[in-house]
N, C-alpha and C. Protein backbone atom coordinates (compact mmCIF):
# COMPACT_ATOMS: atom_id res chain seq x y z
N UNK A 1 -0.43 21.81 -14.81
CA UNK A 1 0.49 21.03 -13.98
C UNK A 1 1.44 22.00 -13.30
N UNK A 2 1.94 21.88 -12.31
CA UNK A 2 2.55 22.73 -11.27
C UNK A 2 4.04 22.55 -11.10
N UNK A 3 5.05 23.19 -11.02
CA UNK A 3 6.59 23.42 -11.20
C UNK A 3 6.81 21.44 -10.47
N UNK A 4 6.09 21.09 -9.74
CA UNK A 4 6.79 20.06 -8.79
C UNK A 4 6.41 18.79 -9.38
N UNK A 5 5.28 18.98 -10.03
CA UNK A 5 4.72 17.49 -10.61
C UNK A 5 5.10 17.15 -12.27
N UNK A 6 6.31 18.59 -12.61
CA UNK A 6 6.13 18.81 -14.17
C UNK A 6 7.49 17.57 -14.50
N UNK A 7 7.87 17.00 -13.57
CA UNK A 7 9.04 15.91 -14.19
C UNK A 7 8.58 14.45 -14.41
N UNK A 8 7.18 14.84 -13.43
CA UNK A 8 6.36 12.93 -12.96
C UNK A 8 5.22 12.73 -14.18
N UNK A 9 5.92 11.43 -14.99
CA UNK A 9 4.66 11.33 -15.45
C UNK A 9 3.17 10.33 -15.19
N UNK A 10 2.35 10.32 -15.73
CA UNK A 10 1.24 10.13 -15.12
C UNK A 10 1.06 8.91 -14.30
N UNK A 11 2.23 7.69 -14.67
CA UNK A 11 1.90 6.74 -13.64
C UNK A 11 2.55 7.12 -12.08
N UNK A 12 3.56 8.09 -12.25
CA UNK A 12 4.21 8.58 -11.29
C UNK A 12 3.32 9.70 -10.14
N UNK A 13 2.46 10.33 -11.00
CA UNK A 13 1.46 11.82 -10.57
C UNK A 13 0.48 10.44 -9.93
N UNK A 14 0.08 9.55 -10.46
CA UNK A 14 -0.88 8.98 -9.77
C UNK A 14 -0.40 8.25 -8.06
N UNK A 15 0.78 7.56 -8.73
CA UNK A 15 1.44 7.13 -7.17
C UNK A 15 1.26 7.97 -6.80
N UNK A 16 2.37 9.10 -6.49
CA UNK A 16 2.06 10.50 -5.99
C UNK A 16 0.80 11.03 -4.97
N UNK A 17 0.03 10.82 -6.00
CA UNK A 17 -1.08 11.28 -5.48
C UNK A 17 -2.08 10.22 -4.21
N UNK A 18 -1.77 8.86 -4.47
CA UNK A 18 -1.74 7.67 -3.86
C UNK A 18 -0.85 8.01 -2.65
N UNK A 19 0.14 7.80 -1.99
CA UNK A 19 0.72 8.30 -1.38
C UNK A 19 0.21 9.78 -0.26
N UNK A 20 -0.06 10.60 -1.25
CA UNK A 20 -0.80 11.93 -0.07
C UNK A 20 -1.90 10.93 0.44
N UNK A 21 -2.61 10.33 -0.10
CA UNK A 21 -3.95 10.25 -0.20
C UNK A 21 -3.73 9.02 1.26
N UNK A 22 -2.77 8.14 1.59
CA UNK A 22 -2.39 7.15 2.27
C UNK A 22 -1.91 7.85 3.98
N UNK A 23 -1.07 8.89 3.41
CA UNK A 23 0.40 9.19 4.81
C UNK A 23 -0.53 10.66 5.36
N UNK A 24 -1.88 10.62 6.28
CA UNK A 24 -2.17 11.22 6.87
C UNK A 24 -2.01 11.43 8.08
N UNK A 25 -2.00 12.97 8.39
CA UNK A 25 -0.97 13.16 9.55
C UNK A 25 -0.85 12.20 10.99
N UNK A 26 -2.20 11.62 11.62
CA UNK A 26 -2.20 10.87 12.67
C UNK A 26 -3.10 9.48 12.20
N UNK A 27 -2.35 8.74 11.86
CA UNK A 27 -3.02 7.52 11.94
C UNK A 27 -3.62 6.77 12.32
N UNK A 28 -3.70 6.68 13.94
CA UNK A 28 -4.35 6.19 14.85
C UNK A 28 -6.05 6.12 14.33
N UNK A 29 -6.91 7.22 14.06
CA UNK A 29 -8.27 6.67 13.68
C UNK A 29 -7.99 5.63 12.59
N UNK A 30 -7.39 5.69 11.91
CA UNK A 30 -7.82 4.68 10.56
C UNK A 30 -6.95 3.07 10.87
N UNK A 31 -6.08 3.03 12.23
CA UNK A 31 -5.37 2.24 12.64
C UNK A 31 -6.46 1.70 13.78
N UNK A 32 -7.05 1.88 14.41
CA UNK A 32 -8.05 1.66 15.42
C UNK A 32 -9.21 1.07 14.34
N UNK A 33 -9.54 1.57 13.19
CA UNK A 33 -10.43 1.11 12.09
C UNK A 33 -10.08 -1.00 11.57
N UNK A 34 -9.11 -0.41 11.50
CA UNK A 34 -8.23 -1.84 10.73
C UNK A 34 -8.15 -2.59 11.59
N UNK A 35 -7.89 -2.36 13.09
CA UNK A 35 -7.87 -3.58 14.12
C UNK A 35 -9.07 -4.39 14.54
N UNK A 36 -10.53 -2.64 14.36
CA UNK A 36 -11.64 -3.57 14.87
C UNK A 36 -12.16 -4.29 13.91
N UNK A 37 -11.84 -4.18 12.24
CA UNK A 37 -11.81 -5.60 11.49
C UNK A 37 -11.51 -6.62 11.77
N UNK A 38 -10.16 -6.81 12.07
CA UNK A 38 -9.46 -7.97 12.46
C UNK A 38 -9.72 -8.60 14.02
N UNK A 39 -9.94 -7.43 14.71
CA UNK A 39 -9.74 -7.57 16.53
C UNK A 39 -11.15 -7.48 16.94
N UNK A 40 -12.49 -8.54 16.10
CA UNK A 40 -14.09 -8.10 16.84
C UNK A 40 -13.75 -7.76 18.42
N UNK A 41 -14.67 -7.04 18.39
CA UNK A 41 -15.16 -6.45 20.32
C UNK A 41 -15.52 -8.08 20.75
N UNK A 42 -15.35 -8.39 21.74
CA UNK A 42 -15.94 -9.58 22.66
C UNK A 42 -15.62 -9.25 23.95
N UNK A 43 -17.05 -8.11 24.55
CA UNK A 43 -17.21 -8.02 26.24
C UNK A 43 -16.77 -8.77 27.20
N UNK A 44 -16.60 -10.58 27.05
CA UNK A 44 -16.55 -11.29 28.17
C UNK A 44 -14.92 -11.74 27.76
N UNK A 45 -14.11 -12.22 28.70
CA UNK A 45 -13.22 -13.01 28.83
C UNK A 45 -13.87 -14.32 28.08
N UNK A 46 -12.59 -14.80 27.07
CA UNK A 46 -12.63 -15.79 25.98
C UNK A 46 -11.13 -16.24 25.81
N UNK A 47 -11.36 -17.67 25.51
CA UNK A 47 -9.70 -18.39 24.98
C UNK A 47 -9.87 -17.76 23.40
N UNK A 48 -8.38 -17.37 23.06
CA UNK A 48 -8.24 -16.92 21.84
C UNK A 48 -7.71 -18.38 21.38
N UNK A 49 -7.29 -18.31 19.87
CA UNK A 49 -7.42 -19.66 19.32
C UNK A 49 -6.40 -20.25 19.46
N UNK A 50 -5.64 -19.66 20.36
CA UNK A 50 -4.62 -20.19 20.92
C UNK A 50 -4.51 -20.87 22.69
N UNK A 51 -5.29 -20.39 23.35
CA UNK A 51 -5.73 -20.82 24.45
C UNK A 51 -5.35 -19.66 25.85
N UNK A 52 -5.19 -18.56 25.17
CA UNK A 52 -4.57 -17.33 26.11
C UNK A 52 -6.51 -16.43 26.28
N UNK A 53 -6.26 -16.65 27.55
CA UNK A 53 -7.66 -15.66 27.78
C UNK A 53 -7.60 -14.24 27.71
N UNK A 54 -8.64 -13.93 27.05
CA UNK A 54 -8.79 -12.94 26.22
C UNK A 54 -10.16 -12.16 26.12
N UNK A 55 -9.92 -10.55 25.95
CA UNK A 55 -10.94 -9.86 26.06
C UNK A 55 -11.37 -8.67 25.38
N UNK A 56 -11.90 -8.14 25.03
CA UNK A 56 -12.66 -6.68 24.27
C UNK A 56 -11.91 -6.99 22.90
N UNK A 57 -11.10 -6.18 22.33
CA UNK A 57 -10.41 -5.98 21.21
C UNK A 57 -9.08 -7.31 21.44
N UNK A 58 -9.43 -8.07 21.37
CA UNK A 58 -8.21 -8.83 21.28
C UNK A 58 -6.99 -8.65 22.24
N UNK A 59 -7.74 -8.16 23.47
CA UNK A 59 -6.76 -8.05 24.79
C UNK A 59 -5.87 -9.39 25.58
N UNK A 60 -5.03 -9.25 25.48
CA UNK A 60 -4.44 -11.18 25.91
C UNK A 60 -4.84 -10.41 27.68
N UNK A 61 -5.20 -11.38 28.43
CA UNK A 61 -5.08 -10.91 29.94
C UNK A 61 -3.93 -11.42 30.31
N UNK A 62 -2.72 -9.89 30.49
CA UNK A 62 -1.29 -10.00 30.34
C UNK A 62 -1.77 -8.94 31.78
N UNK A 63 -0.64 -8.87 32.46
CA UNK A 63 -0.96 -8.42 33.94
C UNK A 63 -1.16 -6.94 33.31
N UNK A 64 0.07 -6.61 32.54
CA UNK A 64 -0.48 -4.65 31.84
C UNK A 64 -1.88 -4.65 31.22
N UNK A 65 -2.27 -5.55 30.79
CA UNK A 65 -4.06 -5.41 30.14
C UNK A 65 -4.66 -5.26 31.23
N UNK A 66 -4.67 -6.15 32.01
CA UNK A 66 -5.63 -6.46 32.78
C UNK A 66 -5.30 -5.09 33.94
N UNK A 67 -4.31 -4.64 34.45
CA UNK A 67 -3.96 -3.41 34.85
C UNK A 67 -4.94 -2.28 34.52
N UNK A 68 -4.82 -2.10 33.06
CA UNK A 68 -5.49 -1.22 32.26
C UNK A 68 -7.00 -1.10 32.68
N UNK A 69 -6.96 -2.58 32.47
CA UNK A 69 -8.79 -2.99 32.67
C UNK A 69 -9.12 -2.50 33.96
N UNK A 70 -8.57 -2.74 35.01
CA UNK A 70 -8.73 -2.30 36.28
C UNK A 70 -8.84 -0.54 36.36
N UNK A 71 -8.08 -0.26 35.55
CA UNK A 71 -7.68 1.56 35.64
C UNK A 71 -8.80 1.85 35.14
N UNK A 72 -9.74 1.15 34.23
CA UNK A 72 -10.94 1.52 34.14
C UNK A 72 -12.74 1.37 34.59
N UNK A 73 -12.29 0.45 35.89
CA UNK A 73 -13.06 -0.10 36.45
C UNK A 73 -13.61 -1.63 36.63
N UNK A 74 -12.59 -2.58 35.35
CA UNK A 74 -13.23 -4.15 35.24
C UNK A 74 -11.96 -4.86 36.00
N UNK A 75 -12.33 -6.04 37.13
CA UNK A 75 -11.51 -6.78 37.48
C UNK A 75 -11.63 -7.74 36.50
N UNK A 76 -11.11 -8.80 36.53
CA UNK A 76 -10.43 -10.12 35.86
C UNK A 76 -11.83 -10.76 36.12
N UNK A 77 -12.73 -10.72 37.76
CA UNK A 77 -13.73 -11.97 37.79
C UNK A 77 -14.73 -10.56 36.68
N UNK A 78 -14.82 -9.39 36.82
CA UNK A 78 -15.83 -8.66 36.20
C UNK A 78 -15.90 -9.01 34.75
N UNK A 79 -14.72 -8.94 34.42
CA UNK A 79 -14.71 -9.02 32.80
C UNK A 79 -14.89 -10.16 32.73
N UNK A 80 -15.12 -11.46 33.08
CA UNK A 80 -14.70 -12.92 33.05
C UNK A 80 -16.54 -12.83 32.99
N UNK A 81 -17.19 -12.25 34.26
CA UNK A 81 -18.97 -12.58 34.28
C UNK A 81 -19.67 -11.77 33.53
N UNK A 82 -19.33 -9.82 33.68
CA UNK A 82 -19.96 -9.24 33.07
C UNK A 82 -19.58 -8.76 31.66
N UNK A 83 -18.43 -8.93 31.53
CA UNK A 83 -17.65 -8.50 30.49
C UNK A 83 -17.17 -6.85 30.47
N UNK A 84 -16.50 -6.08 29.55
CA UNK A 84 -16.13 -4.75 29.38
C UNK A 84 -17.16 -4.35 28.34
N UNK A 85 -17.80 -2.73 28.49
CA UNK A 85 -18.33 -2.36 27.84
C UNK A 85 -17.71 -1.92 26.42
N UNK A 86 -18.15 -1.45 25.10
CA UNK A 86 -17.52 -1.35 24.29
C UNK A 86 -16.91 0.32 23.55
N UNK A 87 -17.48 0.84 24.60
CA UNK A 87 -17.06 2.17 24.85
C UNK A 87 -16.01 1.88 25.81
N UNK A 88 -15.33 1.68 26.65
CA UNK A 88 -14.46 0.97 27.56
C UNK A 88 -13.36 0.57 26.93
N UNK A 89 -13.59 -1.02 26.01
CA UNK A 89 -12.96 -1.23 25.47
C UNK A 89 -11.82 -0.13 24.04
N UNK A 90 -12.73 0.53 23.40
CA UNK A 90 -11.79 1.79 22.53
C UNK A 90 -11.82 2.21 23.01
N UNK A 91 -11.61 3.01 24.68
CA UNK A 91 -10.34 3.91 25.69
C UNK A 91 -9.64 3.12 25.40
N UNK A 92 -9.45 1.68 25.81
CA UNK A 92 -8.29 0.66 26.39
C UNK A 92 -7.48 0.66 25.05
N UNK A 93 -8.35 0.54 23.91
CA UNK A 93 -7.23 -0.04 22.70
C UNK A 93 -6.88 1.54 22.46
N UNK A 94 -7.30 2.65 22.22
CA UNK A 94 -6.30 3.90 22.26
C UNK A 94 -5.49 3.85 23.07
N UNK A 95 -5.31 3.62 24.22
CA UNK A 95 -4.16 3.79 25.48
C UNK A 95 -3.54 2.76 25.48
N UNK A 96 -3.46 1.48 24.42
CA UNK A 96 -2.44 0.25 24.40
C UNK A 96 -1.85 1.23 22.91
N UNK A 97 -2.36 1.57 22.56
CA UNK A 97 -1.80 2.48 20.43
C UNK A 97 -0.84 3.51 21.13
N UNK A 98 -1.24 4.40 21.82
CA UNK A 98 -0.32 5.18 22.69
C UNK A 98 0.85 4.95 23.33
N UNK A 99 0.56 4.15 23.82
CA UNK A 99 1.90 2.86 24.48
C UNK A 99 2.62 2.19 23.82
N UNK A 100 2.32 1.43 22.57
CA UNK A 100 2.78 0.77 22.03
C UNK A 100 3.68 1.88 20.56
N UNK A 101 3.33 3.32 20.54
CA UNK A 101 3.73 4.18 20.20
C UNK A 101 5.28 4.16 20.68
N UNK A 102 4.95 4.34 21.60
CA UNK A 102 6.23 5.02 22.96
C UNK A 102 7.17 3.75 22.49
N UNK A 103 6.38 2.62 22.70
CA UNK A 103 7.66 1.46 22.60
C UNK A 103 8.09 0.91 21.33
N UNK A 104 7.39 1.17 20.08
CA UNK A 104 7.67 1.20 19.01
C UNK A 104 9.07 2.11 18.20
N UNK A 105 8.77 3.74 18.86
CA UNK A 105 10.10 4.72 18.89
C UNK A 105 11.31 4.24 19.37
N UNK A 106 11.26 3.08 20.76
CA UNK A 106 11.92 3.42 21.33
C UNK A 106 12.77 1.66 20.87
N UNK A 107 11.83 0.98 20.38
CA UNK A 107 12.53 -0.35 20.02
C UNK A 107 13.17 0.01 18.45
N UNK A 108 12.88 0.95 17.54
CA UNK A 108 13.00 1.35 16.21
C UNK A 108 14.56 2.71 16.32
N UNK A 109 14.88 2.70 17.58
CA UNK A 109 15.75 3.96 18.09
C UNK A 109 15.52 5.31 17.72
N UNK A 110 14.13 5.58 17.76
CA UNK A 110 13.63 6.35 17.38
C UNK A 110 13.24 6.83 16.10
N UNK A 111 12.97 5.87 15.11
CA UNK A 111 12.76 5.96 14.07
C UNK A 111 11.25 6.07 13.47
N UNK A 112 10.86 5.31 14.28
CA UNK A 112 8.58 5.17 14.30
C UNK A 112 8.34 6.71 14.10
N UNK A 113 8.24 7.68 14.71
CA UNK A 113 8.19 8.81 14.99
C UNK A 113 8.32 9.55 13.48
N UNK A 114 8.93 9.12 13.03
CA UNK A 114 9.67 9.37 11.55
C UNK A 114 9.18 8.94 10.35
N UNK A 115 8.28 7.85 10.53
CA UNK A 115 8.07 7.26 9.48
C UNK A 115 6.60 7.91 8.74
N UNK A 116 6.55 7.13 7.73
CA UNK A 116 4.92 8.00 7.15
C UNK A 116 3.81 7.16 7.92
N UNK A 117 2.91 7.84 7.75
CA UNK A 117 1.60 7.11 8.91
C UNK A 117 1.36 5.39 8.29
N UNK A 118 1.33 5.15 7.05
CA UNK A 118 0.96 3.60 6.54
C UNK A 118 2.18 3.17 6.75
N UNK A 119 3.63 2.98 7.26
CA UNK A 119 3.86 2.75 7.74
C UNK A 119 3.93 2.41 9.48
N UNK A 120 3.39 3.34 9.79
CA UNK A 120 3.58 2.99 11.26
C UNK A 120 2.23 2.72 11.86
N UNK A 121 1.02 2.65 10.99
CA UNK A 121 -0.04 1.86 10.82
C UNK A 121 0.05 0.71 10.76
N UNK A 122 1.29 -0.11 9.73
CA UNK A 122 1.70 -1.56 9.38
C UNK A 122 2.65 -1.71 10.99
N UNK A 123 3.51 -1.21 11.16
CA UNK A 123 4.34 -1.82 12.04
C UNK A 123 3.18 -1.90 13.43
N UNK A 124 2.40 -1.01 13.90
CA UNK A 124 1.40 -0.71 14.97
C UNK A 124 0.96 -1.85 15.12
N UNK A 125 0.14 -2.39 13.87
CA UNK A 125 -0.85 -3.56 14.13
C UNK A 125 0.03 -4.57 14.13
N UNK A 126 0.87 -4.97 13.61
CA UNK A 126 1.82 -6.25 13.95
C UNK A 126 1.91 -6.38 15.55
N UNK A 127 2.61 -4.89 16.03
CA UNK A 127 2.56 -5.18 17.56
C UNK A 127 1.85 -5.14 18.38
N UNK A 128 0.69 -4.66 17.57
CA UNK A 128 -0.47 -4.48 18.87
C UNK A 128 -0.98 -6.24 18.77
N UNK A 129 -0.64 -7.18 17.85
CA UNK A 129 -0.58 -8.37 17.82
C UNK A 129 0.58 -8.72 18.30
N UNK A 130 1.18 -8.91 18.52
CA UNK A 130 1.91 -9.28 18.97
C UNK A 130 3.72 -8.77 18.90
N UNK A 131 4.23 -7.99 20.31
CA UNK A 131 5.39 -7.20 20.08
C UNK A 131 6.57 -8.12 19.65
N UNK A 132 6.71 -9.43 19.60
CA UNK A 132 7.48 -9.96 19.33
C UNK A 132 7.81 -9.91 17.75
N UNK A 133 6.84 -9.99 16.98
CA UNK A 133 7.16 -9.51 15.40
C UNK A 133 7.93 -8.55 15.28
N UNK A 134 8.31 -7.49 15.74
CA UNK A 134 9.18 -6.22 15.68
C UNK A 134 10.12 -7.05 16.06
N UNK A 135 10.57 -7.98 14.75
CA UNK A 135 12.22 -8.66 15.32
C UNK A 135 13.59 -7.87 14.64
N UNK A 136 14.67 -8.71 14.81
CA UNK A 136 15.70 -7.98 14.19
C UNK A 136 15.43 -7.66 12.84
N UNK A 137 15.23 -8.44 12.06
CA UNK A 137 15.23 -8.24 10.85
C UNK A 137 13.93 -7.11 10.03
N UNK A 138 13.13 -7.04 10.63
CA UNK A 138 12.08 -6.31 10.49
C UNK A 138 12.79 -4.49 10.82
N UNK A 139 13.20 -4.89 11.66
CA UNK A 139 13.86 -3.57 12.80
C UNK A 139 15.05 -3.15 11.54
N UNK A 140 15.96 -3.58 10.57
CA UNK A 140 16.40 -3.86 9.76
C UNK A 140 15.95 -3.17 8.36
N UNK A 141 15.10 -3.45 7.94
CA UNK A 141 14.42 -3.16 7.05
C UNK A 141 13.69 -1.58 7.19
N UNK A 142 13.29 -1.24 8.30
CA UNK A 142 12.68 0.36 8.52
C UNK A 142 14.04 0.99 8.33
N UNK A 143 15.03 0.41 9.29
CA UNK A 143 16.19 1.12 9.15
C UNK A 143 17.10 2.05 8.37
N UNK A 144 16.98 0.49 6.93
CA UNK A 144 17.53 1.21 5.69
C UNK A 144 16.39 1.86 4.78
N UNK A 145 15.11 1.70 5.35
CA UNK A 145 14.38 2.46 4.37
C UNK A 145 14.18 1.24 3.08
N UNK A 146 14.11 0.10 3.59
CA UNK A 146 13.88 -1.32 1.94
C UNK A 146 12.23 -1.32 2.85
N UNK A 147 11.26 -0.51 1.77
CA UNK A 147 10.08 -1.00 1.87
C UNK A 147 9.51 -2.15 0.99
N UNK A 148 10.19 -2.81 -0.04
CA UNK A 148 10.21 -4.31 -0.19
C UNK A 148 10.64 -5.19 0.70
N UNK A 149 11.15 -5.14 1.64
CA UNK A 149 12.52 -6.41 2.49
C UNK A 149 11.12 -6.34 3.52
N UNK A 150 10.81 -4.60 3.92
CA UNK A 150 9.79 -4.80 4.96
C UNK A 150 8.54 -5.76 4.44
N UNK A 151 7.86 -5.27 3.46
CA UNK A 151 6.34 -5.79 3.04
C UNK A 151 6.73 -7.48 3.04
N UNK A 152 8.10 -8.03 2.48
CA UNK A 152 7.80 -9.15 2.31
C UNK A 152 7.91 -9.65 3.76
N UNK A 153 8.70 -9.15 4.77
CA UNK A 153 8.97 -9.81 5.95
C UNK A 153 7.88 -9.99 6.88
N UNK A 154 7.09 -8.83 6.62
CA UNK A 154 5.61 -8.71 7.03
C UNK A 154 4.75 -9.78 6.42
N UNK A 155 4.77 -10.13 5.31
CA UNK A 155 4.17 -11.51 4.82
C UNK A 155 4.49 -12.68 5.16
N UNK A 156 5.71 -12.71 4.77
CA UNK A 156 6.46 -14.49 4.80
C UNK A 156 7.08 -14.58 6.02
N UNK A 157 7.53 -13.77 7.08
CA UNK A 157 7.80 -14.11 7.90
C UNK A 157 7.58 -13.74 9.31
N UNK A 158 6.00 -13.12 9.44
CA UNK A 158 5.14 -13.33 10.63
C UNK A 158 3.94 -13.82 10.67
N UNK A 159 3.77 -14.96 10.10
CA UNK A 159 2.92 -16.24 10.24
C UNK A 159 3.38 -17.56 10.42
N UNK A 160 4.02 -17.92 11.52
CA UNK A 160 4.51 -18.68 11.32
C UNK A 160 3.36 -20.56 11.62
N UNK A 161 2.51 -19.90 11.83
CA UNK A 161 1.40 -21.36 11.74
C UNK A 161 0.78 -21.41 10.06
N UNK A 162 0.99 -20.45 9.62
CA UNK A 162 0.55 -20.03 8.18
C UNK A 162 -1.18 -19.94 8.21
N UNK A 163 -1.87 -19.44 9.28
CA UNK A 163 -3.15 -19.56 9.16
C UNK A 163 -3.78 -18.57 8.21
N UNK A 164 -4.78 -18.97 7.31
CA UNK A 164 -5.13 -18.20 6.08
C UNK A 164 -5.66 -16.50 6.70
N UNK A 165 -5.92 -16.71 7.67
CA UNK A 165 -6.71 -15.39 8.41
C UNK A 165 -5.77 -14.29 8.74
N UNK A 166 -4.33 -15.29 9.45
CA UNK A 166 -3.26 -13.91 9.85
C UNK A 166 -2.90 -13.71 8.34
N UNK A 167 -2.88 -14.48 7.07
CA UNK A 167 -2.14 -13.99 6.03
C UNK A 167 -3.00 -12.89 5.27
N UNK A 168 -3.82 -12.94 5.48
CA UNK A 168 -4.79 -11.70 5.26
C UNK A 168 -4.74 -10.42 5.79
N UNK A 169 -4.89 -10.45 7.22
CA UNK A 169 -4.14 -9.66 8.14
C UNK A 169 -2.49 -8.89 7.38
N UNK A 170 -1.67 -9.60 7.43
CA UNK A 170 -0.46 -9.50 7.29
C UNK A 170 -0.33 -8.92 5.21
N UNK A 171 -1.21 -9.82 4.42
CA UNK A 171 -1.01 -8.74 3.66
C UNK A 171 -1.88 -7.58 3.70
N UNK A 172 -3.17 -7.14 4.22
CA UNK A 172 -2.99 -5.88 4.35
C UNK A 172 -2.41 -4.59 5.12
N UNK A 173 -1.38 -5.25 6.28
CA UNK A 173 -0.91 -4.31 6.40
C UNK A 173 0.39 -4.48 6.03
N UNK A 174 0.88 -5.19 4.89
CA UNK A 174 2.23 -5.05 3.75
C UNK A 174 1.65 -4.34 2.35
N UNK A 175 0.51 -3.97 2.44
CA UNK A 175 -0.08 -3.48 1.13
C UNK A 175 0.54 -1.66 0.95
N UNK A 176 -0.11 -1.05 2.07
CA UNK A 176 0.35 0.06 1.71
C UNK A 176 1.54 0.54 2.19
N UNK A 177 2.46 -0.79 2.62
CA UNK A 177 3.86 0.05 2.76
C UNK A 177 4.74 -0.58 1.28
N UNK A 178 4.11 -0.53 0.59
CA UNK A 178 4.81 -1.14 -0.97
C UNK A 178 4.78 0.54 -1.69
N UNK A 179 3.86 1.97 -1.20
CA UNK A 179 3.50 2.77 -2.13
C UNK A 179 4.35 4.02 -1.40
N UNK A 180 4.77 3.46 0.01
CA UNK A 180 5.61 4.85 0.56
C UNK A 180 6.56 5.42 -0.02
């Protein structure tokens, strides 16, 4: 055992070790992993189950998506007949993770930047669902560093239709910010 681990004992060396094993340096691959669970590819323009048309990775056609879509060659009638390819689509969802980076730092006052990667894996996918979840109280909770206040707020209080699917969603990405 080594000068740094000689105070932790073994349920502690295991967190520990849980933890390295979680907060790798760029998150984004294993955050792009977790969305296309949740976010299937669907090439064509589709009502999501909410009635917002929708495309590739769970793209709402919001004038910045559909922007995007264009920056890569699909109009609104293209994606609507032919759909986006799915090589296409992961450019688009890296360059919304990128973005939503920038505005994550900048809604957190620069705090995202800071955090360990399963954290900002958990906060990522909330907003890449939807930026409105990054509410006060959430914003709150990174703040002081309460990774309980966060995990539960991430549970109990961004579902608010309570559908069994987002609560699934929502606890796994409150799972590994319980071990930061």
């Amino acid at each position: 055992m080594d000068k740094f681990n000689k105070s932790l004992n073994p349920l502690e060396q295991d967190q520990e070790a849980l933890k390295d094993k979680v907060q790798v340096e760029d998150y984004r691959p294993n955050l792009e992993n977790f969305l296309a669970s949740y976010e299937k590819f669907v090439p064509k323009m589709y009502k999501d189950s909410e009635g917002h048309d929708t495309f590739g990775y769970g793209f709402k056609a919001t004038p910045e998506n559909l922007g995007i879509a264009n920056m890569l060659g699909y109009s609104q009638d293209r994606l609507t007949n032919e759909g986006m390819s799915e090589e296409d689509a992961k450019k688009m969802k890296r360059m919304l993770i990128d973005k939503y980076d920038q505005r994550l730092n900048k809604d957190l006052e620069g705090v995202f930047e800071t955090l360990p990667a399963n954290k900002k894996a958990a906060l990522a996918s909330m907003y890449y669902n939807s930026p409105a979840l990054i509410g006060p109280n959430l914003k709150q909770y990174v703040a002081n560093n309460d990774d309980l206040g966060l995990a539960k707020e991430i549970v109990t209080n961004s579902n608010k239709n309570n559908s069994p699917g987002l609560l699934r969603r929502r606890l796994d990405e409150a799972s590994p910010v319980c071990i930061s």
